[in-house]
Protein backbone atom coordinates (compact mmCIF):
# COMPACT_ATOMS: atom_id res chain seq x y z
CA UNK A 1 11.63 20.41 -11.01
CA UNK A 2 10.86 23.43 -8.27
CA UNK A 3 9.25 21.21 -5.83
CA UNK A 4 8.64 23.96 -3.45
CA UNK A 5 7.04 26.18 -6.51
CA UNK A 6 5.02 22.60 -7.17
CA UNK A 7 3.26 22.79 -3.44
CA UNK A 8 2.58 26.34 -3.55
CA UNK A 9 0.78 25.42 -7.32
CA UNK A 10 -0.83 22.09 -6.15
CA UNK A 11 -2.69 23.86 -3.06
CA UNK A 12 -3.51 26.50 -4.99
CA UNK A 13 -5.12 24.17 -7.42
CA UNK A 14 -6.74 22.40 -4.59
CA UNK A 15 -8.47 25.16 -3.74
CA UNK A 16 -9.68 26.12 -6.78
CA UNK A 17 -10.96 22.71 -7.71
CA UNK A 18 -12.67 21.78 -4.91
CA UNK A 19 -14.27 25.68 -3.90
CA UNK A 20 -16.26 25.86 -1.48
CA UNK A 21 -16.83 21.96 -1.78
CA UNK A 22 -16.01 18.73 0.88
CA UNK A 23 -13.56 17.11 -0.21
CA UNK A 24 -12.65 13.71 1.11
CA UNK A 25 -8.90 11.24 1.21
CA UNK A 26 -8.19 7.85 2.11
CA UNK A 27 -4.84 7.68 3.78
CA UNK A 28 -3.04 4.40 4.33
CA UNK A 29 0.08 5.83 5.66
CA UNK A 30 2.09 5.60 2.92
CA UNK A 31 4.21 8.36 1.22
CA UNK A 32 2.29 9.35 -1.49
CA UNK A 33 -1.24 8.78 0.55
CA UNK A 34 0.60 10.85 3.34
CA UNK A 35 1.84 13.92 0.51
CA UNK A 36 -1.99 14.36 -0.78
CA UNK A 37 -3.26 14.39 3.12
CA UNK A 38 -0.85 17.42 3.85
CA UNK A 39 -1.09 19.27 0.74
CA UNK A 40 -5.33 18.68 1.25
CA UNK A 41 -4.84 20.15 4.37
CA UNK A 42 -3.12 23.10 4.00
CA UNK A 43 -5.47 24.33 0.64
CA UNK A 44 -8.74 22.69 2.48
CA UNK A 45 -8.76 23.12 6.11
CA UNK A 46 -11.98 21.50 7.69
CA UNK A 47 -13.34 21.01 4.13
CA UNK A 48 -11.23 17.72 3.91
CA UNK A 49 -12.52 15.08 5.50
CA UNK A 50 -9.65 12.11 5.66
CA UNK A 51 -10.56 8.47 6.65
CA UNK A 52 -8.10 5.31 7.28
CA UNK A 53 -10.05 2.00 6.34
CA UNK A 54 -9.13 -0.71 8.25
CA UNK A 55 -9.29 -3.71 5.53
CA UNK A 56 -7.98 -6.36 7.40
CA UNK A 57 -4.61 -6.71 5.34
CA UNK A 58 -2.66 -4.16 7.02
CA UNK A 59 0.69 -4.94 9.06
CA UNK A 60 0.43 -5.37 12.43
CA UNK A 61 -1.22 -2.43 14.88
CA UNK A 62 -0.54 0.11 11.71
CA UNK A 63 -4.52 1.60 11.68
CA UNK A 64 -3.76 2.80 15.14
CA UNK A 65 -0.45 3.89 14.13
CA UNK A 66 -0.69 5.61 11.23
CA UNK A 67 -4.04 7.51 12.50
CA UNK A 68 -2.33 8.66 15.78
CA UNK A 69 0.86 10.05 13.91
CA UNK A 70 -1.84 12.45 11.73
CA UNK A 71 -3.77 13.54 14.45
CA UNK A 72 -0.29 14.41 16.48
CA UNK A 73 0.24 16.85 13.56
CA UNK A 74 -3.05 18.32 13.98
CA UNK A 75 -4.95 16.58 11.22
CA UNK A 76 -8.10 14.54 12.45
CA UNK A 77 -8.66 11.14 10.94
CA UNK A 78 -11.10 8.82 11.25
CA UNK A 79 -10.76 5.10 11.47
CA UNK A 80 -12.99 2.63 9.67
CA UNK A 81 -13.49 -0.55 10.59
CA UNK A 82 -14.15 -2.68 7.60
CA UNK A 83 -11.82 -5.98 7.61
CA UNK A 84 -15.27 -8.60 7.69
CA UNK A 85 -16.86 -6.95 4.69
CA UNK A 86 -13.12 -7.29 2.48
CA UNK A 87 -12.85 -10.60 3.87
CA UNK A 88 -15.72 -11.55 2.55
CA UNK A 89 -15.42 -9.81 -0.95
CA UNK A 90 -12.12 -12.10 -1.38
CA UNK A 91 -13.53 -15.17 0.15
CA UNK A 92 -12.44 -17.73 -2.97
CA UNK A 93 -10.97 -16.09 -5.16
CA UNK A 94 -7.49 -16.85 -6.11
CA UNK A 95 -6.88 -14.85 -9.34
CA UNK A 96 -4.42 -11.83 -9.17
CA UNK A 97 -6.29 -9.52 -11.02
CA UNK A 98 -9.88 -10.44 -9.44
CA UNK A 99 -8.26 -10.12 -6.26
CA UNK A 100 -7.47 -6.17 -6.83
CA UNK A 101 -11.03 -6.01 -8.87
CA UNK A 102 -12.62 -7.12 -5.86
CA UNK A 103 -10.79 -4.96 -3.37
CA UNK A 104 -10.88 -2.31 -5.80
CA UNK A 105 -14.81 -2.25 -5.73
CA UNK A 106 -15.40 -3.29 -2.34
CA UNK A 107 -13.48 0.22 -1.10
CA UNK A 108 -15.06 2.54 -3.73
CA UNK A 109 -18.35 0.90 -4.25
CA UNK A 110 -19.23 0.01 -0.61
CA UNK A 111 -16.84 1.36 2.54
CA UNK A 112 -16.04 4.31 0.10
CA UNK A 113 -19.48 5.46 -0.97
CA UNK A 114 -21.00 5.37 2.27
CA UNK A 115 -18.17 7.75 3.75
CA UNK A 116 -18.72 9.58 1.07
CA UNK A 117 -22.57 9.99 1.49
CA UNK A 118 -22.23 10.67 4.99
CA UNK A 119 -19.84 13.25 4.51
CA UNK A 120 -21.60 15.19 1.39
CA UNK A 121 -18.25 14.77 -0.28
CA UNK A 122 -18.03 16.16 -3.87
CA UNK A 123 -14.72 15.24 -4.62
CA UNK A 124 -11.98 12.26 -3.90
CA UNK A 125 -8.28 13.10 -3.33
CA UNK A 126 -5.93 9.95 -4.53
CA UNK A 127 -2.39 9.69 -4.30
CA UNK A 128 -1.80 8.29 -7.78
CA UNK A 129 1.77 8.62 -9.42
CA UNK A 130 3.25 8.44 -12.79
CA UNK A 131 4.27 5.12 -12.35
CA UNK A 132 1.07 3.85 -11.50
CA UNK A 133 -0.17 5.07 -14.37
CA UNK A 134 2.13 3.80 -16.42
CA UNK A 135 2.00 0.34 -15.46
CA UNK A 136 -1.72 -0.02 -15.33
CA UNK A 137 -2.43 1.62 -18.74
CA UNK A 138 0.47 -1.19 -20.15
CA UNK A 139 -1.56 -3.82 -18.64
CA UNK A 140 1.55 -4.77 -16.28
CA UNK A 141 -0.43 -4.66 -12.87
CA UNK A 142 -3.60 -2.66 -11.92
CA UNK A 143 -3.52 -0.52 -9.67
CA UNK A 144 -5.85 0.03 -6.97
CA UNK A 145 -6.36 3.44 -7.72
CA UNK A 146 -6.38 4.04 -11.07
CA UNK A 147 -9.58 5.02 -12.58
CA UNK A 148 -10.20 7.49 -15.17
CA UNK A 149 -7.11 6.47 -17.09
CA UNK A 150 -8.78 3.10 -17.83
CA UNK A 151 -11.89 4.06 -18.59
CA UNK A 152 -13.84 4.30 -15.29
CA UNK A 153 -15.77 7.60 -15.02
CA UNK A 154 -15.67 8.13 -11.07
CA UNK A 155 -18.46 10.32 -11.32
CA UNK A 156 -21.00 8.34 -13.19
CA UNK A 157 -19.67 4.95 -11.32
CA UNK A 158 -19.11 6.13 -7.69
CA UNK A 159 -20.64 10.07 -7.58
CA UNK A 160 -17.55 11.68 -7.34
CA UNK A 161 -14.98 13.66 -9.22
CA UNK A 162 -11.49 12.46 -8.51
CA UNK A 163 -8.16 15.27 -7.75
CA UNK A 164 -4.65 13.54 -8.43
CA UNK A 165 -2.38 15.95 -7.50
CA UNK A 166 0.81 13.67 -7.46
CA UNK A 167 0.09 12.39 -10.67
CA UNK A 168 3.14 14.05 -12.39
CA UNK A 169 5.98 13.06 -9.97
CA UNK A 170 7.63 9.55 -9.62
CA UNK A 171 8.50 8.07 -6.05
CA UNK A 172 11.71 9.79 -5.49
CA UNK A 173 9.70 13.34 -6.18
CA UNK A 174 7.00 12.44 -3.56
CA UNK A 175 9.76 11.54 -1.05
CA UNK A 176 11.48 15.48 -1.85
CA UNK A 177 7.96 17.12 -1.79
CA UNK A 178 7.51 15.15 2.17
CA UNK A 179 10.56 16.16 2.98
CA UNK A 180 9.55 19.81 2.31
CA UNK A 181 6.20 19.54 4.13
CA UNK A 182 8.24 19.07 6.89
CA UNK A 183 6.31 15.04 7.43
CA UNK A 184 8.82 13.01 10.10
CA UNK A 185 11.48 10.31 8.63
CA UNK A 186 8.94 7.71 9.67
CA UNK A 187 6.83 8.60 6.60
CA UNK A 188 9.25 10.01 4.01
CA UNK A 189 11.41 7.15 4.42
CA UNK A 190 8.75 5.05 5.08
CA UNK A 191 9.36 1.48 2.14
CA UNK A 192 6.22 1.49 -0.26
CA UNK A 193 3.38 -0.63 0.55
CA UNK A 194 1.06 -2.03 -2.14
CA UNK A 195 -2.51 -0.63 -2.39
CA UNK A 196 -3.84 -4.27 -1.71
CA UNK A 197 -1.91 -4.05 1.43
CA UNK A 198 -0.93 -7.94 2.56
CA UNK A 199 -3.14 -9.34 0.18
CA UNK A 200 -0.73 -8.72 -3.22
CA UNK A 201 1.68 -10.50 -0.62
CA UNK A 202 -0.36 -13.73 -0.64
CA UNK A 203 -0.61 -16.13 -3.84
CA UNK A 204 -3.90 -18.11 -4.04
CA UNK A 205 -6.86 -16.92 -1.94
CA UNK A 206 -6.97 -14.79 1.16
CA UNK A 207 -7.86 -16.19 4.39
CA UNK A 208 -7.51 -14.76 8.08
CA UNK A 209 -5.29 -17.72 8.51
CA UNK A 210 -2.81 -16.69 5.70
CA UNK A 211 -3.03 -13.20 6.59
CA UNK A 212 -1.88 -14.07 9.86
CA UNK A 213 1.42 -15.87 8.23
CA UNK A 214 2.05 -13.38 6.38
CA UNK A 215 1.49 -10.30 8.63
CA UNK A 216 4.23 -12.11 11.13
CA UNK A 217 6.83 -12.82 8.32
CA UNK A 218 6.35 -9.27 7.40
CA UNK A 219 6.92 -7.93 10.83
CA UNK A 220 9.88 -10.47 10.86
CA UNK A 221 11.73 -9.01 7.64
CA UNK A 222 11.02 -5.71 7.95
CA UNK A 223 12.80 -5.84 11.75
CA UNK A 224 15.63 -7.77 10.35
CA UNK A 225 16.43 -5.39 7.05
CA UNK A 226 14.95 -1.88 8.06
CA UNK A 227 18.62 -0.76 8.68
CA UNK A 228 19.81 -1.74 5.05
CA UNK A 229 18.46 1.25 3.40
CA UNK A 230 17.02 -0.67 0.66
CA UNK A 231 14.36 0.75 -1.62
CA UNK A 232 12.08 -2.26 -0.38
CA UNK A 233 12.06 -5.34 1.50
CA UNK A 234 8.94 -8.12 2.14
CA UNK A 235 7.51 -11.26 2.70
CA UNK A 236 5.12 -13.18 0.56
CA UNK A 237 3.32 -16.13 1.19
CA UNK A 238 3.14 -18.90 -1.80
CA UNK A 239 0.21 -21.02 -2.72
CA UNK A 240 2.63 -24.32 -2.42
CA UNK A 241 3.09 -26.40 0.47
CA UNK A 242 6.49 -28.46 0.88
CA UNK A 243 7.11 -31.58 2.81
CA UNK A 244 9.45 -30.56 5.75
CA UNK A 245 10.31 -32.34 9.43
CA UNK A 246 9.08 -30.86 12.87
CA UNK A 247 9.75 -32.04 16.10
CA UNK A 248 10.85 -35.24 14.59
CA UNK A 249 7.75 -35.45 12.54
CA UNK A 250 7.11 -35.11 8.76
CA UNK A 251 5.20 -31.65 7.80
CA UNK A 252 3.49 -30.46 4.67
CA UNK A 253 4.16 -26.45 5.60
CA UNK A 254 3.76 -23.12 3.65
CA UNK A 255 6.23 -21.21 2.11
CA UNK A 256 7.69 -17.80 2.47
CA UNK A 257 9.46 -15.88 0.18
CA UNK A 258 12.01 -12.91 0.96
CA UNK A 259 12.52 -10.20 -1.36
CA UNK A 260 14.44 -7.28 -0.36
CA UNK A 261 15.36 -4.79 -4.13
CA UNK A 262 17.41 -1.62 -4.80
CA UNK A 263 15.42 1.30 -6.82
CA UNK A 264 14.62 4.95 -7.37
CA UNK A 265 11.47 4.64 -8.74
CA UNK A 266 10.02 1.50 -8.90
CA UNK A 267 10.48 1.19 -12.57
CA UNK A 268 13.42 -0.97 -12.31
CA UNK A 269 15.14 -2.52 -9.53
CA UNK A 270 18.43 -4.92 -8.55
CA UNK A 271 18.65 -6.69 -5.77
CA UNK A 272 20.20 -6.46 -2.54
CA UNK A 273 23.05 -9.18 -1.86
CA UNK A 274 21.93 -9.59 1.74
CA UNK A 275 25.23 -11.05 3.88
CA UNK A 276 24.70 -14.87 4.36
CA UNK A 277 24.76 -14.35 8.23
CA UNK A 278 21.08 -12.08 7.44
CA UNK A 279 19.75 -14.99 4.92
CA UNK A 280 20.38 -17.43 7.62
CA UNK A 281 18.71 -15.17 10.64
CA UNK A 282 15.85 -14.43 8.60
CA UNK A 283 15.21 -17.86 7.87
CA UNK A 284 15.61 -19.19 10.92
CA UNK A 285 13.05 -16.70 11.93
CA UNK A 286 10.78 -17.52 9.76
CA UNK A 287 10.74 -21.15 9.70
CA UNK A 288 10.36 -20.60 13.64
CA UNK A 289 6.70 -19.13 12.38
CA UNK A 290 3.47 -22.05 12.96
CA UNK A 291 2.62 -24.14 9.50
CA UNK A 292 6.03 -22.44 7.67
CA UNK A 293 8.65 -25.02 6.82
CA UNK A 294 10.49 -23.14 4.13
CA UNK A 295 12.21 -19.71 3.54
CA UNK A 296 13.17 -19.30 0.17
CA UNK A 297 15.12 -15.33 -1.02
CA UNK A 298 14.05 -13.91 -4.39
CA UNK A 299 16.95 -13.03 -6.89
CA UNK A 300 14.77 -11.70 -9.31
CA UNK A 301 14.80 -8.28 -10.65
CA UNK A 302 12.55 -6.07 -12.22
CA UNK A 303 12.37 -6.48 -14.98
CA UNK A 304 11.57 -9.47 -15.49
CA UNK A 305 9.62 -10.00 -12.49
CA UNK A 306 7.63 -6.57 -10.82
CA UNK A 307 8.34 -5.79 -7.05
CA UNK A 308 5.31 -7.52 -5.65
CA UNK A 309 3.54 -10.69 -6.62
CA UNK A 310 0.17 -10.53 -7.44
């Protein structure tokens, strides 16, 4: 593929689309969120209006990050605080798939629409990819921001028509077409992070509590394995307690599991043989967190298993 011929097409397109329109983006930082905001730009202009939502499962200070880095390239975002009103919408539930149903309809139905509303948008930019696609038309994992392709009319459910400009390329092709929008390493190199954010990283219900766990592991691996190149590395947080010793003192702690994978694309992946000496450091680390008795390292590789857990 010409990727440079594809952004000269995909603005062009953008512009077309949308007219004289608003058109309106949710970026979360990631590559592919981070490829639709620049391309938006550069067809739209001040017709885009692009918003971060602040969900509450993020990794640690990356709202601020993530909004900062934009607005250093000249592209103004504004933050939304919305981490009580997901909170709430998972309060009890434990199942995988409610889970992203609930975060699913609590950005689109409620944070979503009212950004929306206020800003007189017509139409929604998503970063979707092939891949996403793929797997949620196969019924191997929803994803967050597929819509149309299951049968969701955007515009009859949520009032708005719905651009997917990425929706041909895989996640190596998004990483060439950053690289050619000129976007710093920090982005196009930047390890994919689930649409559900922390919460496809916890098993069983998300709390504040568990988010908390989690979000430190995270911060732990991703310091300990950022110079390994690997495709992706993470922490999740089981559902399972195990009986461990503290201080001298029998403890029924929480889990965490390591998972650190080779890929291209996301559609398959190996996994990394990690030296002992970083196994042992990372679960010393770990362990070291409050209420976590047990680090545990995933050999599983996709397929069977998919990269994250829920």
């Amino acid at each position: 593929m010409n990727y440079r011929a594809f952004i000269t097409e995909q603005v062009a397109a953008l512009r077309r689309q949308v007219g004289n329109n608003i058109a309106i983006n949710a970026l979360s930082g990631g590559v592919d969120s981070s490829v639709v905001t620049v391309l938006a730009h550069r067809a739209l202009g001040p017709q885009l209006k692009t918003i971060f939502v602040d969900n509450a499962l993020m990794r640690d200070g990356e709202p601020q990050r993530v909004v900062k880095a934009f607005r250093s390239m000249g592209i103004p975002v504004e933050l939304i605080d919305a981490r009580q009103t997901f909170l709430k919408a998972l309060q009890g539930i434990t199942d995988p798939e409610a889970k992203r149903q609930a975060i699913t309809d609590t950005f689109y139905r409620d944070v979503f629409a009212q950004a929306v509303q206020r800003t007189r948008a017509t139409f929604l930019l998503h970063g979707t990819i092939l891949t996403d696609i793929e797997e949620t038309v196969a019924g191997i994992k929803r994803q967050h921001n597929i819509l149309a392709q299951i049968g969701i009319d955007p515009q009859q459910a949520y009032g708005y028509q719905v651009l997917e400009p990425l929706a041909t390329l895989r996640k190596d092709g998004v990483r060439r077409v950053a690289r050619l929008l000129g976007l710093p390493k920090s982005i196009t190199a930047r390890i994919p992070f689930p649409g559900p954010a922390l919460a496809a990283r916890i098993v069983g219900e998300v709390t504040e509590a568990k988010l908390a766990t989690v979000r430190a592991a995270t911060a732990l691996v991703e310091n300990e394995l950022r110079n390994t190149d690997a495709f992706q590395y993470l922490a999740v947080l089981l559902n399972d307690y195990a009986t461990g010793i503290r201080n001298g003192k029998r403890e029924f702690g929480q889990i965490v599991v390591v998972r650190c994978i080779d890929s291209v694309d996301a559609r398959k992946a190996t996994v990394r043989e990690l030296p002992w000496a970083t196994l042992r450091r990372l679960s010393r680390r770990i362990t070291a967190l409050p209420g976590v008795n047990r680090c545990l390292y995933d050999l599983t590789p996709k397929p069977p298993a998919t990269v994250e857990y829920i």
